[in-house]
PDB file of N, CA and C in Angstrom:
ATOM      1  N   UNK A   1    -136.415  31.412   2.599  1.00  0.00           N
ATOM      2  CA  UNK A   1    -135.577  32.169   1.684  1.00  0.00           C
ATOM      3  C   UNK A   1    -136.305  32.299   0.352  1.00  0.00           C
ATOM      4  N   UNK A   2    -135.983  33.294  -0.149  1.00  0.00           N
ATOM      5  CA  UNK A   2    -137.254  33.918  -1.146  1.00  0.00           C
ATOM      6  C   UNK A   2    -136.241  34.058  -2.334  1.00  0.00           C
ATOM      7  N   UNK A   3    -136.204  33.672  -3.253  1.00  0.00           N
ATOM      8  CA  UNK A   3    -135.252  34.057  -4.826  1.00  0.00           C
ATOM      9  C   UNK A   3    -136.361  34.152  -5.862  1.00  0.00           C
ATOM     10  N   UNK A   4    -136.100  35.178  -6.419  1.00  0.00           N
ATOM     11  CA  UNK A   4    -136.702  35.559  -7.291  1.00  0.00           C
ATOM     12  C   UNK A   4    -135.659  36.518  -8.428  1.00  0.00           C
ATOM     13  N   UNK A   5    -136.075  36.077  -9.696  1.00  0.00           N
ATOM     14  CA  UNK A   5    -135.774  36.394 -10.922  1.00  0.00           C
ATOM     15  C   UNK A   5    -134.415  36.096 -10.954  1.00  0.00           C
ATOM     16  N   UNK A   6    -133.660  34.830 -10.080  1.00  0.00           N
ATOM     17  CA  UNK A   6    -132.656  34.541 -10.308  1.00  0.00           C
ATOM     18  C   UNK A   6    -131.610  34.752  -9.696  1.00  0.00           C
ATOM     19  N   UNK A   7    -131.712  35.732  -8.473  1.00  0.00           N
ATOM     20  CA  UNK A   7    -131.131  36.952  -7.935  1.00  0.00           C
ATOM     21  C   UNK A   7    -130.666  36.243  -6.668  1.00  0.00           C
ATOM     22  N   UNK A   8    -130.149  35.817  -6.575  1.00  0.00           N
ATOM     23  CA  UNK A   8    -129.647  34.283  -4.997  1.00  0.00           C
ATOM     24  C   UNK A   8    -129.097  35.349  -4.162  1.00  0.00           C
ATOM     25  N   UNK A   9    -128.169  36.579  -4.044  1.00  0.00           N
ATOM     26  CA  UNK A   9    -128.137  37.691  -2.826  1.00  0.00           C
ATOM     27  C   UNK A   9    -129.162  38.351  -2.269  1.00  0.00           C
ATOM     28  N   UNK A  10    -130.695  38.555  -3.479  1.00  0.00           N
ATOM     29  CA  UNK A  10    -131.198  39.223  -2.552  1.00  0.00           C
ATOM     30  C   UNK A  10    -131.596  39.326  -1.502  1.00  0.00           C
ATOM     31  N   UNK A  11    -132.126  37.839  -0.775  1.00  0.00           N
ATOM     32  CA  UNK A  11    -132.281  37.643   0.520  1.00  0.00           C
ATOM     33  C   UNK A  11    -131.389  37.028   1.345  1.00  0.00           C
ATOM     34  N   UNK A  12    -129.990  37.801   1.110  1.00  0.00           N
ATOM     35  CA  UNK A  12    -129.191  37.886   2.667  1.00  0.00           C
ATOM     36  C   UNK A  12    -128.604  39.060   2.592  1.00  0.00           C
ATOM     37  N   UNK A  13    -128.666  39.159   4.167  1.00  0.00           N
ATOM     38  CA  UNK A  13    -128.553  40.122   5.244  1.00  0.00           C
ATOM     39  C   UNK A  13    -127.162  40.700   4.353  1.00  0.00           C
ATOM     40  N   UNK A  14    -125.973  40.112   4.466  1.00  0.00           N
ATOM     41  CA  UNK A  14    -124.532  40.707   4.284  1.00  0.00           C
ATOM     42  C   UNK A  14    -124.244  40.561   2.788  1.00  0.00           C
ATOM     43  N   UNK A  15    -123.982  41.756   1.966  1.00  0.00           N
ATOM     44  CA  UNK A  15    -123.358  41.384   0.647  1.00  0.00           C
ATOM     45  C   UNK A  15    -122.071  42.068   0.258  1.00  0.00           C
ATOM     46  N   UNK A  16    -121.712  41.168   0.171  1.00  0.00           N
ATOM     47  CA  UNK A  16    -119.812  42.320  -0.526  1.00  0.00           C
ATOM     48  C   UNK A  16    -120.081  43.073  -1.389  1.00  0.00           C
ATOM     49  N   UNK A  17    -119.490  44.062  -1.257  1.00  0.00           N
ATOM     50  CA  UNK A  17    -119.386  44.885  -2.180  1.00  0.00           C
ATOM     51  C   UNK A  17    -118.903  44.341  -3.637  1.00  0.00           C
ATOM     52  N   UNK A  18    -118.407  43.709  -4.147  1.00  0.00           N
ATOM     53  CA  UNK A  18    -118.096  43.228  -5.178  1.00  0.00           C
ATOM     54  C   UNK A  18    -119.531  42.381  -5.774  1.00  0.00           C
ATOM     55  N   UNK A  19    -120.426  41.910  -4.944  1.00  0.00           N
ATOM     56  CA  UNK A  19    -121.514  40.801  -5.246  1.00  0.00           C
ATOM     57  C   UNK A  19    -122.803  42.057  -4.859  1.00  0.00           C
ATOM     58  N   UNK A  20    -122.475  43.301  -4.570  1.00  0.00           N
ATOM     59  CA  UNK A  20    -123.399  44.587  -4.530  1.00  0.00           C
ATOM     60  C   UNK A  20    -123.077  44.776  -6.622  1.00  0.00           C
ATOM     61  N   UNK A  21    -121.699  45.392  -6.790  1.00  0.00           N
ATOM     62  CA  UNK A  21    -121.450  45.936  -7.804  1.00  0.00           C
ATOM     63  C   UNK A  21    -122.134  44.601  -9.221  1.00  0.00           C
ATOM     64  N   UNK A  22    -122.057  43.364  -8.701  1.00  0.00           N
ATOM     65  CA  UNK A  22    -122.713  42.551 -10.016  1.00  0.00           C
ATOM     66  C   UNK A  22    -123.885  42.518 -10.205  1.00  0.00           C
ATOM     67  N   UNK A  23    -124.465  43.023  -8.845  1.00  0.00           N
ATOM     68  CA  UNK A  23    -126.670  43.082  -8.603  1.00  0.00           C
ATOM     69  C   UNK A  23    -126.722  44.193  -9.236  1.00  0.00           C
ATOM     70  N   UNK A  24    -125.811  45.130  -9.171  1.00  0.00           N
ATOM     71  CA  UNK A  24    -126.422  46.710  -9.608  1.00  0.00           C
ATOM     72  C   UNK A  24    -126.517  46.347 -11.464  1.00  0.00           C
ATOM     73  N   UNK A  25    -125.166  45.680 -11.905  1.00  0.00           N
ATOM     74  CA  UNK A  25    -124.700  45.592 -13.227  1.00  0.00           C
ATOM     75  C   UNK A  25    -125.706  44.636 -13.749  1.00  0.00           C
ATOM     76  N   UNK A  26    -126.228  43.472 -13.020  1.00  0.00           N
ATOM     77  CA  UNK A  26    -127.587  42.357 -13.894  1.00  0.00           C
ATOM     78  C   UNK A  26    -128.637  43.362 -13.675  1.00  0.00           C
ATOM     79  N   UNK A  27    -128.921  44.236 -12.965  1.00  0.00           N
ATOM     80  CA  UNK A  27    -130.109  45.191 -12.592  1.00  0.00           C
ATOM     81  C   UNK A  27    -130.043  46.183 -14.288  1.00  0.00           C
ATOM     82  N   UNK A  28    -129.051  46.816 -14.348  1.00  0.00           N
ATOM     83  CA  UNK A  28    -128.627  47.392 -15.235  1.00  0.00           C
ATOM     84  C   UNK A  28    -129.037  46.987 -16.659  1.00  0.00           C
ATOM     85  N   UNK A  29    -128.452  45.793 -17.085  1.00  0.00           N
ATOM     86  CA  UNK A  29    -128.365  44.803 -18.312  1.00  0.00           C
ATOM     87  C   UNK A  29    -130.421  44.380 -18.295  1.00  0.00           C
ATOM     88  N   UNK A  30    -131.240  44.094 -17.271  1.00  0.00           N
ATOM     89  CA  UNK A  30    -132.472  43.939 -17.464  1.00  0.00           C
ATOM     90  C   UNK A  30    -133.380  44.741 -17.791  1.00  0.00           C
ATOM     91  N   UNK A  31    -132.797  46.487 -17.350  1.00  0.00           N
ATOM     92  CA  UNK A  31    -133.837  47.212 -17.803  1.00  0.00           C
ATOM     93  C   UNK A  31    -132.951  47.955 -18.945  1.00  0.00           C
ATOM     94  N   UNK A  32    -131.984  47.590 -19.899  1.00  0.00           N
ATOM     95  CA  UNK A  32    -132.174  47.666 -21.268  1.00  0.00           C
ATOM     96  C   UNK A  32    -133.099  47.502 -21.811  1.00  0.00           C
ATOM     97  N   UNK A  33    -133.690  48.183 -23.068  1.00  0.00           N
ATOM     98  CA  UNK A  33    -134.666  48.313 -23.829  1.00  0.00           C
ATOM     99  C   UNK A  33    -134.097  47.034 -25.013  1.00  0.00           C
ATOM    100  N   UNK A  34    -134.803  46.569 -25.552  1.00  0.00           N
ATOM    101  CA  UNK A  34    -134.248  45.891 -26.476  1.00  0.00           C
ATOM    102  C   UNK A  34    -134.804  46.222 -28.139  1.00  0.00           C
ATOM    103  N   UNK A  35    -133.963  46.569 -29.111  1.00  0.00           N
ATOM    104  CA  UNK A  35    -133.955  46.888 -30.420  1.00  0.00           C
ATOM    105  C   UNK A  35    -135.140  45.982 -31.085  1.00  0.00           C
ATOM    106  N   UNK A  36    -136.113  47.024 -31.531  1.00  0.00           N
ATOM    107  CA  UNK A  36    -137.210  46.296 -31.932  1.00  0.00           C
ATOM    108  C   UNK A  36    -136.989  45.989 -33.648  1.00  0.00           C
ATOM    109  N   UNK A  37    -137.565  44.237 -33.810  1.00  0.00           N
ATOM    110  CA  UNK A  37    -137.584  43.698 -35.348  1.00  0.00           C
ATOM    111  C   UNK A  37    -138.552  44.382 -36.153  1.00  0.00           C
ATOM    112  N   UNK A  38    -137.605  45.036 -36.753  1.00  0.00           N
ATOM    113  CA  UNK A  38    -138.919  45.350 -38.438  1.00  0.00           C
ATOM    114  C   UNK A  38    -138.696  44.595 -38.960  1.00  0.00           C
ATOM    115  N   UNK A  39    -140.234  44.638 -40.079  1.00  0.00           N
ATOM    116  CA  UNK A  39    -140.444  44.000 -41.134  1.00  0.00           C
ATOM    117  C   UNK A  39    -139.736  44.101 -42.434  1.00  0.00           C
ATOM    118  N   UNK A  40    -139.534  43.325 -43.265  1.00  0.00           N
ATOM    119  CA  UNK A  40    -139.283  43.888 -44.706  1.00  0.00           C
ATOM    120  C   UNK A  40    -139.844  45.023 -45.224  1.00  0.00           C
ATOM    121  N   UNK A  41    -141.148  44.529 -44.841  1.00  0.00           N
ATOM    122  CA  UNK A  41    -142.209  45.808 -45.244  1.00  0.00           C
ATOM    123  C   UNK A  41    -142.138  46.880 -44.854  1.00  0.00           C
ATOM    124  N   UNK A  42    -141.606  46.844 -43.426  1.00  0.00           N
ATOM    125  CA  UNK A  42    -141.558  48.314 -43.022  1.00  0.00           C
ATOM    126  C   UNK A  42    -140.558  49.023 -43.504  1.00  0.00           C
ATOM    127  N   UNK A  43    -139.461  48.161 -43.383  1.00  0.00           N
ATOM    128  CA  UNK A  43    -137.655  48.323 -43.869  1.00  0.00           C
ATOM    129  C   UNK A  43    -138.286  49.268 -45.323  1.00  0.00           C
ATOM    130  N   UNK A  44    -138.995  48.790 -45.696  1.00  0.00           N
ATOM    131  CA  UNK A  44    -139.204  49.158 -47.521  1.00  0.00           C
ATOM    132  C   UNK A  44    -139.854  50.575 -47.363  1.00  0.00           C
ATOM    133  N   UNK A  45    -141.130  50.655 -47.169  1.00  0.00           N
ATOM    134  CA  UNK A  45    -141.464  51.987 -46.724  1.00  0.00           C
ATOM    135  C   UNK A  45    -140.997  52.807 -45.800  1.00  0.00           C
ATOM    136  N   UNK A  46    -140.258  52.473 -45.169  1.00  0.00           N
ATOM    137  CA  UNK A  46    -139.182  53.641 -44.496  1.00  0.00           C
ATOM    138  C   UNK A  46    -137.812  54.194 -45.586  1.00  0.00           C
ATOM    139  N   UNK A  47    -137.758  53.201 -46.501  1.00  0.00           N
ATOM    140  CA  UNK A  47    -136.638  53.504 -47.487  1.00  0.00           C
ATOM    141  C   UNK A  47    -137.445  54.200 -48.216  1.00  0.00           C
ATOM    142  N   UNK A  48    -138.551  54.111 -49.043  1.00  0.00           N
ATOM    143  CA  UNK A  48    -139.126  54.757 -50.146  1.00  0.00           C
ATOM    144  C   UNK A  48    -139.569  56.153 -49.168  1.00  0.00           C
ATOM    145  N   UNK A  49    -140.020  56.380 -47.784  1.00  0.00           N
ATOM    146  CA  UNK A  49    -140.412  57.374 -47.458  1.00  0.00           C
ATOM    147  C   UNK A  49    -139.059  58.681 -47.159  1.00  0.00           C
ATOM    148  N   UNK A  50    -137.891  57.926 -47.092  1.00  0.00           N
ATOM    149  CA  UNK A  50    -136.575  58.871 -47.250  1.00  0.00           C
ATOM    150  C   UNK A  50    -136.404  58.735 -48.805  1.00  0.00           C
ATOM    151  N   UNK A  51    -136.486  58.366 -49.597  1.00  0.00           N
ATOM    152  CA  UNK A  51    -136.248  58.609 -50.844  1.00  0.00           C
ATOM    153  C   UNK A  51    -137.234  59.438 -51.457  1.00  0.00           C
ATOM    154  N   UNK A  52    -138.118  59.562 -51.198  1.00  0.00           N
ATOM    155  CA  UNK A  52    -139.192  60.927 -51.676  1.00  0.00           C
ATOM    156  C   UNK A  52    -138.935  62.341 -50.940  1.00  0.00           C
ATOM    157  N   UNK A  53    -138.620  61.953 -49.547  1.00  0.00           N
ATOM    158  CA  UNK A  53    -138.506  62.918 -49.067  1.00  0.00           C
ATOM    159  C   UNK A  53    -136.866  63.286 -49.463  1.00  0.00           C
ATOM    160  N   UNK A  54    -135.381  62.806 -49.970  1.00  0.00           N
ATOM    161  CA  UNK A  54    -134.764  63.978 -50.427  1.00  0.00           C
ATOM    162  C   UNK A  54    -134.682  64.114 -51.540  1.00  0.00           C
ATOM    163  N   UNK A  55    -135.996  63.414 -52.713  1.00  0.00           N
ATOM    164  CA  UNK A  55    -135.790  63.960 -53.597  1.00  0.00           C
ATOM    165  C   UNK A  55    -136.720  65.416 -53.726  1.00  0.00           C
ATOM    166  N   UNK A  56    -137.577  64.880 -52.996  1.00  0.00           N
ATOM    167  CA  UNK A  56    -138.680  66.625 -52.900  1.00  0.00           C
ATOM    168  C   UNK A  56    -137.990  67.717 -51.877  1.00  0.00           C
ATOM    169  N   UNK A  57    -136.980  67.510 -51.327  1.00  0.00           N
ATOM    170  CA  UNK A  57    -136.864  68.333 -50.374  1.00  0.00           C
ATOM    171  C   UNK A  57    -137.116  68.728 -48.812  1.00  0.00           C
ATOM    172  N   UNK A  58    -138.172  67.322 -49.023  1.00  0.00           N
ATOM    173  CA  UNK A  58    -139.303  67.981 -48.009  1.00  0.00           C
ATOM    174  C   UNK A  58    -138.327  67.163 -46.635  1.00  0.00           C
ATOM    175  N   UNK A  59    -139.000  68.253 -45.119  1.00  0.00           N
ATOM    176  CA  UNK A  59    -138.634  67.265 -43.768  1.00  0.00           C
ATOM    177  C   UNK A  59    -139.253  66.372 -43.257  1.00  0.00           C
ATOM    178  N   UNK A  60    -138.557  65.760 -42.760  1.00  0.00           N
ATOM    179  CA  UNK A  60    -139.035  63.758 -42.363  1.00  0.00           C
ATOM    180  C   UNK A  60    -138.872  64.064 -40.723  1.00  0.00           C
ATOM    181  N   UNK A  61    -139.948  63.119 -40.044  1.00  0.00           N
ATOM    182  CA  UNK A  61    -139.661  63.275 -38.399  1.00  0.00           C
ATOM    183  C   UNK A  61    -139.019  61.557 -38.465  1.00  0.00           C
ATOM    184  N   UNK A  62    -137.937  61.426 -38.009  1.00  0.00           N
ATOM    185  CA  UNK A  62    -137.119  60.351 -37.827  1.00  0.00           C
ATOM    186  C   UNK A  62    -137.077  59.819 -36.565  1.00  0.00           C
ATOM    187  N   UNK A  63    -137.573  58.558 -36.083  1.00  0.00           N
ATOM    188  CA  UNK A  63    -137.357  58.048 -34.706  1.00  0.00           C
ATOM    189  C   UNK A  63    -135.990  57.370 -34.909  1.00  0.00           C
ATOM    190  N   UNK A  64    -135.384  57.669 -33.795  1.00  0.00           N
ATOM    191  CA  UNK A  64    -134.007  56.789 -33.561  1.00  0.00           C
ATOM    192  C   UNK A  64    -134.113  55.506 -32.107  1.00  0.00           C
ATOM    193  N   UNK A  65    -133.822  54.428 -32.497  1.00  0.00           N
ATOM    194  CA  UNK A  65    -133.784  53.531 -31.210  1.00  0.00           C
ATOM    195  C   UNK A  65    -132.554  54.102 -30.734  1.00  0.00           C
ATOM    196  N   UNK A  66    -132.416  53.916 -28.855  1.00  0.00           N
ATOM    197  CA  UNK A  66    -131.460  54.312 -28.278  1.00  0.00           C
ATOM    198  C   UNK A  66    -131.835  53.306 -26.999  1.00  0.00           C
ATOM    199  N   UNK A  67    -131.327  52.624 -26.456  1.00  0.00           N
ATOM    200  CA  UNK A  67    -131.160  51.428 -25.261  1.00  0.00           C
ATOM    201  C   UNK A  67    -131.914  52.425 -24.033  1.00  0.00           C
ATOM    202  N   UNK A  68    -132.067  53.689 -24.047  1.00  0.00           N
ATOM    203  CA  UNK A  68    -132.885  54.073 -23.135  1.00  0.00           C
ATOM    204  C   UNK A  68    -134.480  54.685 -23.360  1.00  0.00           C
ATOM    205  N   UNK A  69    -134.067  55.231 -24.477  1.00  0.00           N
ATOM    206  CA  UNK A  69    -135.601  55.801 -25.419  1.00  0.00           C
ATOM    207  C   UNK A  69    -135.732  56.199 -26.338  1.00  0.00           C
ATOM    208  N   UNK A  70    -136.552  56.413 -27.132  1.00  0.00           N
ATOM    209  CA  UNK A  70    -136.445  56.664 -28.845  1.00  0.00           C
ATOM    210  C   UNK A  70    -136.148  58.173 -28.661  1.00  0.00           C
ATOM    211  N   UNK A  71    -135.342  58.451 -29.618  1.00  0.00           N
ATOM    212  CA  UNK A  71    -135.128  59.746 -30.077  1.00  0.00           C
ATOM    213  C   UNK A  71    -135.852  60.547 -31.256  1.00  0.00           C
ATOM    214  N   UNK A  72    -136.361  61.336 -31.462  1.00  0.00           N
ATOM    215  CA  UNK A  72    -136.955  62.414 -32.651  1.00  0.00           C
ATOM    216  C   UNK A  72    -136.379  63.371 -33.122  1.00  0.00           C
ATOM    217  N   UNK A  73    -136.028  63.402 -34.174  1.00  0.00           N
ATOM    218  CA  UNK A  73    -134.888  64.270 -34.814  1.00  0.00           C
ATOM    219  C   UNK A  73    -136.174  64.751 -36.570  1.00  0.00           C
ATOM    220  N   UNK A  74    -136.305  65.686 -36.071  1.00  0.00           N
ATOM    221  CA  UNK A  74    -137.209  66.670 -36.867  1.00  0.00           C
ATOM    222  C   UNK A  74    -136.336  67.567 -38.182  1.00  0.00           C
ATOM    223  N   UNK A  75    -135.920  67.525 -39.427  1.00  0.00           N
ATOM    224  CA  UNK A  75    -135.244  68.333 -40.327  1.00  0.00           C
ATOM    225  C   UNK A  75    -135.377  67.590 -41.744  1.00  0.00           C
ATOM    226  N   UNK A  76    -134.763  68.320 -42.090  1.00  0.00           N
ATOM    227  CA  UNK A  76    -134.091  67.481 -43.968  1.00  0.00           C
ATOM    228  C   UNK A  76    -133.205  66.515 -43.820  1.00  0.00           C
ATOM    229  N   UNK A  77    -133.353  65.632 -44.459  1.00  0.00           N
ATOM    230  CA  UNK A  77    -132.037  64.773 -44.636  1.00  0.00           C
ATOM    231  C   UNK A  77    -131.128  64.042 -45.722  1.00  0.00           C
ATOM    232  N   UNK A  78    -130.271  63.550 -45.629  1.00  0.00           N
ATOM    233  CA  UNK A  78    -129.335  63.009 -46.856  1.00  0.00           C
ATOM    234  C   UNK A  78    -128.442  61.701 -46.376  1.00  0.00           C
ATOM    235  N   UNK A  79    -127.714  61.083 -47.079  1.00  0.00           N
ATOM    236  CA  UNK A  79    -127.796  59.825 -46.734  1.00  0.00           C
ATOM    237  C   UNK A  79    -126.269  59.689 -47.207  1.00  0.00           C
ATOM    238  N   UNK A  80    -125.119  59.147 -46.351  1.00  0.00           N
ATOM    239  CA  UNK A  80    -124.052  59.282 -46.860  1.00  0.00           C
ATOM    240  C   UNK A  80    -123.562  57.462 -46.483  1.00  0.00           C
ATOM    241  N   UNK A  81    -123.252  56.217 -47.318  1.00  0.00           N
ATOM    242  CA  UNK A  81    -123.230  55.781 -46.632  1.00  0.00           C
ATOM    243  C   UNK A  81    -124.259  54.698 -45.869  1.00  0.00           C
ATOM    244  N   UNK A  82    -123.684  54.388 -44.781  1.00  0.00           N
ATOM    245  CA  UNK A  82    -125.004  53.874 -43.427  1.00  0.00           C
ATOM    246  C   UNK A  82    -124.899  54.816 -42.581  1.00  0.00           C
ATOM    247  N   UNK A  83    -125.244  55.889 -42.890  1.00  0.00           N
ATOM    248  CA  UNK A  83    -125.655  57.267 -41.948  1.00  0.00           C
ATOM    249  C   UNK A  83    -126.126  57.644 -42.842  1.00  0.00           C
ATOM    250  N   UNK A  84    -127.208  58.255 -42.017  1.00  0.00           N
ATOM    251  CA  UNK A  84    -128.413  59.087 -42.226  1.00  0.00           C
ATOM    252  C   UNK A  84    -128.247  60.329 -41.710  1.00  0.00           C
ATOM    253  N   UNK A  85    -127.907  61.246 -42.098  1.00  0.00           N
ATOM    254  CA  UNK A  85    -127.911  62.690 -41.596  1.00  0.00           C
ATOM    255  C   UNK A  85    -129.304  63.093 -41.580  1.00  0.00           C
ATOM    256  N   UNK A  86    -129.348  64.387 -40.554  1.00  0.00           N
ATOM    257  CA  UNK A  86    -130.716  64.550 -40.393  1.00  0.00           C
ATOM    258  C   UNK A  86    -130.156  66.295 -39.676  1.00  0.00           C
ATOM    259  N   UNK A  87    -130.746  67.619 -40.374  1.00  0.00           N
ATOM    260  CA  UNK A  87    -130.487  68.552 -40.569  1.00  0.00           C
ATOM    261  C   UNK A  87    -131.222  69.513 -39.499  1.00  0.00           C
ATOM    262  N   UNK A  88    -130.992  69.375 -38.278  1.00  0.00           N
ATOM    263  CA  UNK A  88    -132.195  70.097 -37.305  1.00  0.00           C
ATOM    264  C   UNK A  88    -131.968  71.580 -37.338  1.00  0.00           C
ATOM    265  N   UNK A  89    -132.907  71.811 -36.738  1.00  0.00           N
ATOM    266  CA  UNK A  89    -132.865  73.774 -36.169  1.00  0.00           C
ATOM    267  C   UNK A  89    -131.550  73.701 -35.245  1.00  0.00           C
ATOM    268  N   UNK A  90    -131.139  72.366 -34.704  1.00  0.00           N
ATOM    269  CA  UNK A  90    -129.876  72.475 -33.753  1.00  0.00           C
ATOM    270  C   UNK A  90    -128.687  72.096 -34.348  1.00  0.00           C
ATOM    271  N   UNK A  91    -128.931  71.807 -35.399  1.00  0.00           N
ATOM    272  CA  UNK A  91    -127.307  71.376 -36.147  1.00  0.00           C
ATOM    273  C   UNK A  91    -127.812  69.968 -36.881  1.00  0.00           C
ATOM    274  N   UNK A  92    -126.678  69.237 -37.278  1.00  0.00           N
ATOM    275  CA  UNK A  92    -126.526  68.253 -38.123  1.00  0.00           C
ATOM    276  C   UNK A  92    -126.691  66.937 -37.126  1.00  0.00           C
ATOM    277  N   UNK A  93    -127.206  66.115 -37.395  1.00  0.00           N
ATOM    278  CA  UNK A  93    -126.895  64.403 -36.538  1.00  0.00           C
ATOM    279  C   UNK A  93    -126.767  63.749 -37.332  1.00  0.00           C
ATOM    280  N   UNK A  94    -125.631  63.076 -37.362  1.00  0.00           N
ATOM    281  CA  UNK A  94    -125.575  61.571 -37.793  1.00  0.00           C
ATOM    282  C   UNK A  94    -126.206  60.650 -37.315  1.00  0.00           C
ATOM    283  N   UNK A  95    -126.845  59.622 -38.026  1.00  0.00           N
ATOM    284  CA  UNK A  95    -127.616  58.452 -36.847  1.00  0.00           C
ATOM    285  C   UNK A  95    -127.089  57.383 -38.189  1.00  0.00           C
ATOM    286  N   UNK A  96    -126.859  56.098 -37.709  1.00  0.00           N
ATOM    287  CA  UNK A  96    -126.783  54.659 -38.177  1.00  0.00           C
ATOM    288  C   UNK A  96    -127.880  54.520 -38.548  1.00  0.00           C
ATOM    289  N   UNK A  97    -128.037  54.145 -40.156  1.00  0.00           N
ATOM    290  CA  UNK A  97    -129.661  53.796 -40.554  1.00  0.00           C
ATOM    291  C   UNK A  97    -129.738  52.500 -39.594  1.00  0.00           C
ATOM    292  N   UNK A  98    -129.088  51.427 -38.680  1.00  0.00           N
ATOM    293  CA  UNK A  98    -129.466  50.799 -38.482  1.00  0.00           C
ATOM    294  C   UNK A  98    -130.375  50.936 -36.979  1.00  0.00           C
ATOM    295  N   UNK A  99    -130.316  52.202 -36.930  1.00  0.00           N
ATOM    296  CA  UNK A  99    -130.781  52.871 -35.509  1.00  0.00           C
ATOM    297  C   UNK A  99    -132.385  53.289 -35.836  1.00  0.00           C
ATOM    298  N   UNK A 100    -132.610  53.254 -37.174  1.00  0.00           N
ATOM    299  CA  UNK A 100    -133.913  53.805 -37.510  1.00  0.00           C
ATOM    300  C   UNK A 100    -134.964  53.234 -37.140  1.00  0.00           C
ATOM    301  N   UNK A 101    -136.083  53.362 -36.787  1.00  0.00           N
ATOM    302  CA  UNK A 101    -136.881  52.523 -36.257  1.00  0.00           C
ATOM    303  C   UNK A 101    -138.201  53.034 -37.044  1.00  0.00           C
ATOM    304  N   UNK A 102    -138.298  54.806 -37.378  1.00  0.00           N
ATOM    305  CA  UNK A 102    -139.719  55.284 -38.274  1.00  0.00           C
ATOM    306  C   UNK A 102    -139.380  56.814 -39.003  1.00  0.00           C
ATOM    307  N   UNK A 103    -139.967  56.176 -39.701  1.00  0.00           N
ATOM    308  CA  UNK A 103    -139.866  57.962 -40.738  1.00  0.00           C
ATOM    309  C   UNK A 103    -141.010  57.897 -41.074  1.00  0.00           C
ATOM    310  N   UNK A 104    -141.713  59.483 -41.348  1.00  0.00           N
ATOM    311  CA  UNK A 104    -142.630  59.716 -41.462  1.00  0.00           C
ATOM    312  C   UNK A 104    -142.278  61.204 -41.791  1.00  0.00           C
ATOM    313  N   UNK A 105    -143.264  62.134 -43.319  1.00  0.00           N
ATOM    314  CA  UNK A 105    -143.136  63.155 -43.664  1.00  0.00           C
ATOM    315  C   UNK A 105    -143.456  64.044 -42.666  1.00  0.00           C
ATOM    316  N   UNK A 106    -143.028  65.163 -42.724  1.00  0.00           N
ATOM    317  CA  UNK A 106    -143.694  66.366 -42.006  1.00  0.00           C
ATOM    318  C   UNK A 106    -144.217  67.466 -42.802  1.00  0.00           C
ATOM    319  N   UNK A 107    -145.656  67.701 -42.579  1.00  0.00           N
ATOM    320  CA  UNK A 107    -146.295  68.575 -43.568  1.00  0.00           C
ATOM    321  C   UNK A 107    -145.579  70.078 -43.142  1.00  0.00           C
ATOM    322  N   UNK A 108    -145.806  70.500 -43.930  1.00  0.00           N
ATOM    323  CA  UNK A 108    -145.251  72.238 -43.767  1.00  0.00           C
ATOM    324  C   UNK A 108    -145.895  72.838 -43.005  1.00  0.00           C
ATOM    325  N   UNK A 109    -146.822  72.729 -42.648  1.00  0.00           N
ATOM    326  CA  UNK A 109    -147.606  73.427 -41.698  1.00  0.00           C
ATOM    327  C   UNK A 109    -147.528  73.482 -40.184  1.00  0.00           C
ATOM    328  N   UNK A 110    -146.795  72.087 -39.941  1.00  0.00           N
ATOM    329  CA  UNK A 110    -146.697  71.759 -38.559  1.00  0.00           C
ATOM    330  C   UNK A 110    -145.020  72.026 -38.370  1.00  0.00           C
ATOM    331  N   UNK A 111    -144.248  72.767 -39.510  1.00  0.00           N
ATOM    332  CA  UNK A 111    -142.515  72.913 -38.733  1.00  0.00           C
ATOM    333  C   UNK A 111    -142.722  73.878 -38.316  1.00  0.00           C
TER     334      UNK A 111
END
């Protein structure tokens, strides 16, 4: 009998459906992504790099953490709050600054 990663059903033959539905749900819960630690430092230059950018106007490419994959939200933004609005060609998003993971300017040349 073979167990691995903890998993004591996988090697038998018969599983209830109820002890199917908890393998699928620990299967589930392991390939969550997990919310990566910034630094102070980074925390800081991601704040000063949204604070230049709405005082100049200019657009910021914003990564968002999301439990399945980072998101990129490309526009202007403003800050209401702990939301971060972010002004796309597709409309408005709210995101939780605590969702932020990178900002970085976008030169004019490349919108």
């Amino acid at each position: 009998m073979n167990i691995k990663d903890g998993n004591i059903f996988e090697s038998m033959r018969l599983v209830l459906p109820e002890h199917r539905a908890l393998m699928a749900q620990i299967q589930r819960e392991r390939m969550k992504r997990k919310r990566p630690v910034l630094t102070e430092e980074r925390l800081e230059e991601m704040q000063y790099t949204l604070s230049e950018a709405i005082r100049d106007g200019r657009a910021v490419r914003v990564t968002v953490f999301t439990p399945e994959r980072d998101v990129v939200l490309v526009g202007s933004v403003s800050v209401r709050g702990r939301e971060l609005r972010v002004r796309t060609v597709n409309g408005v998003r709210a995101v939780d600054v605590r969702d932020v993971v990178g900002v970085e300017v976008v030169n004019n040349e490349s919108r």
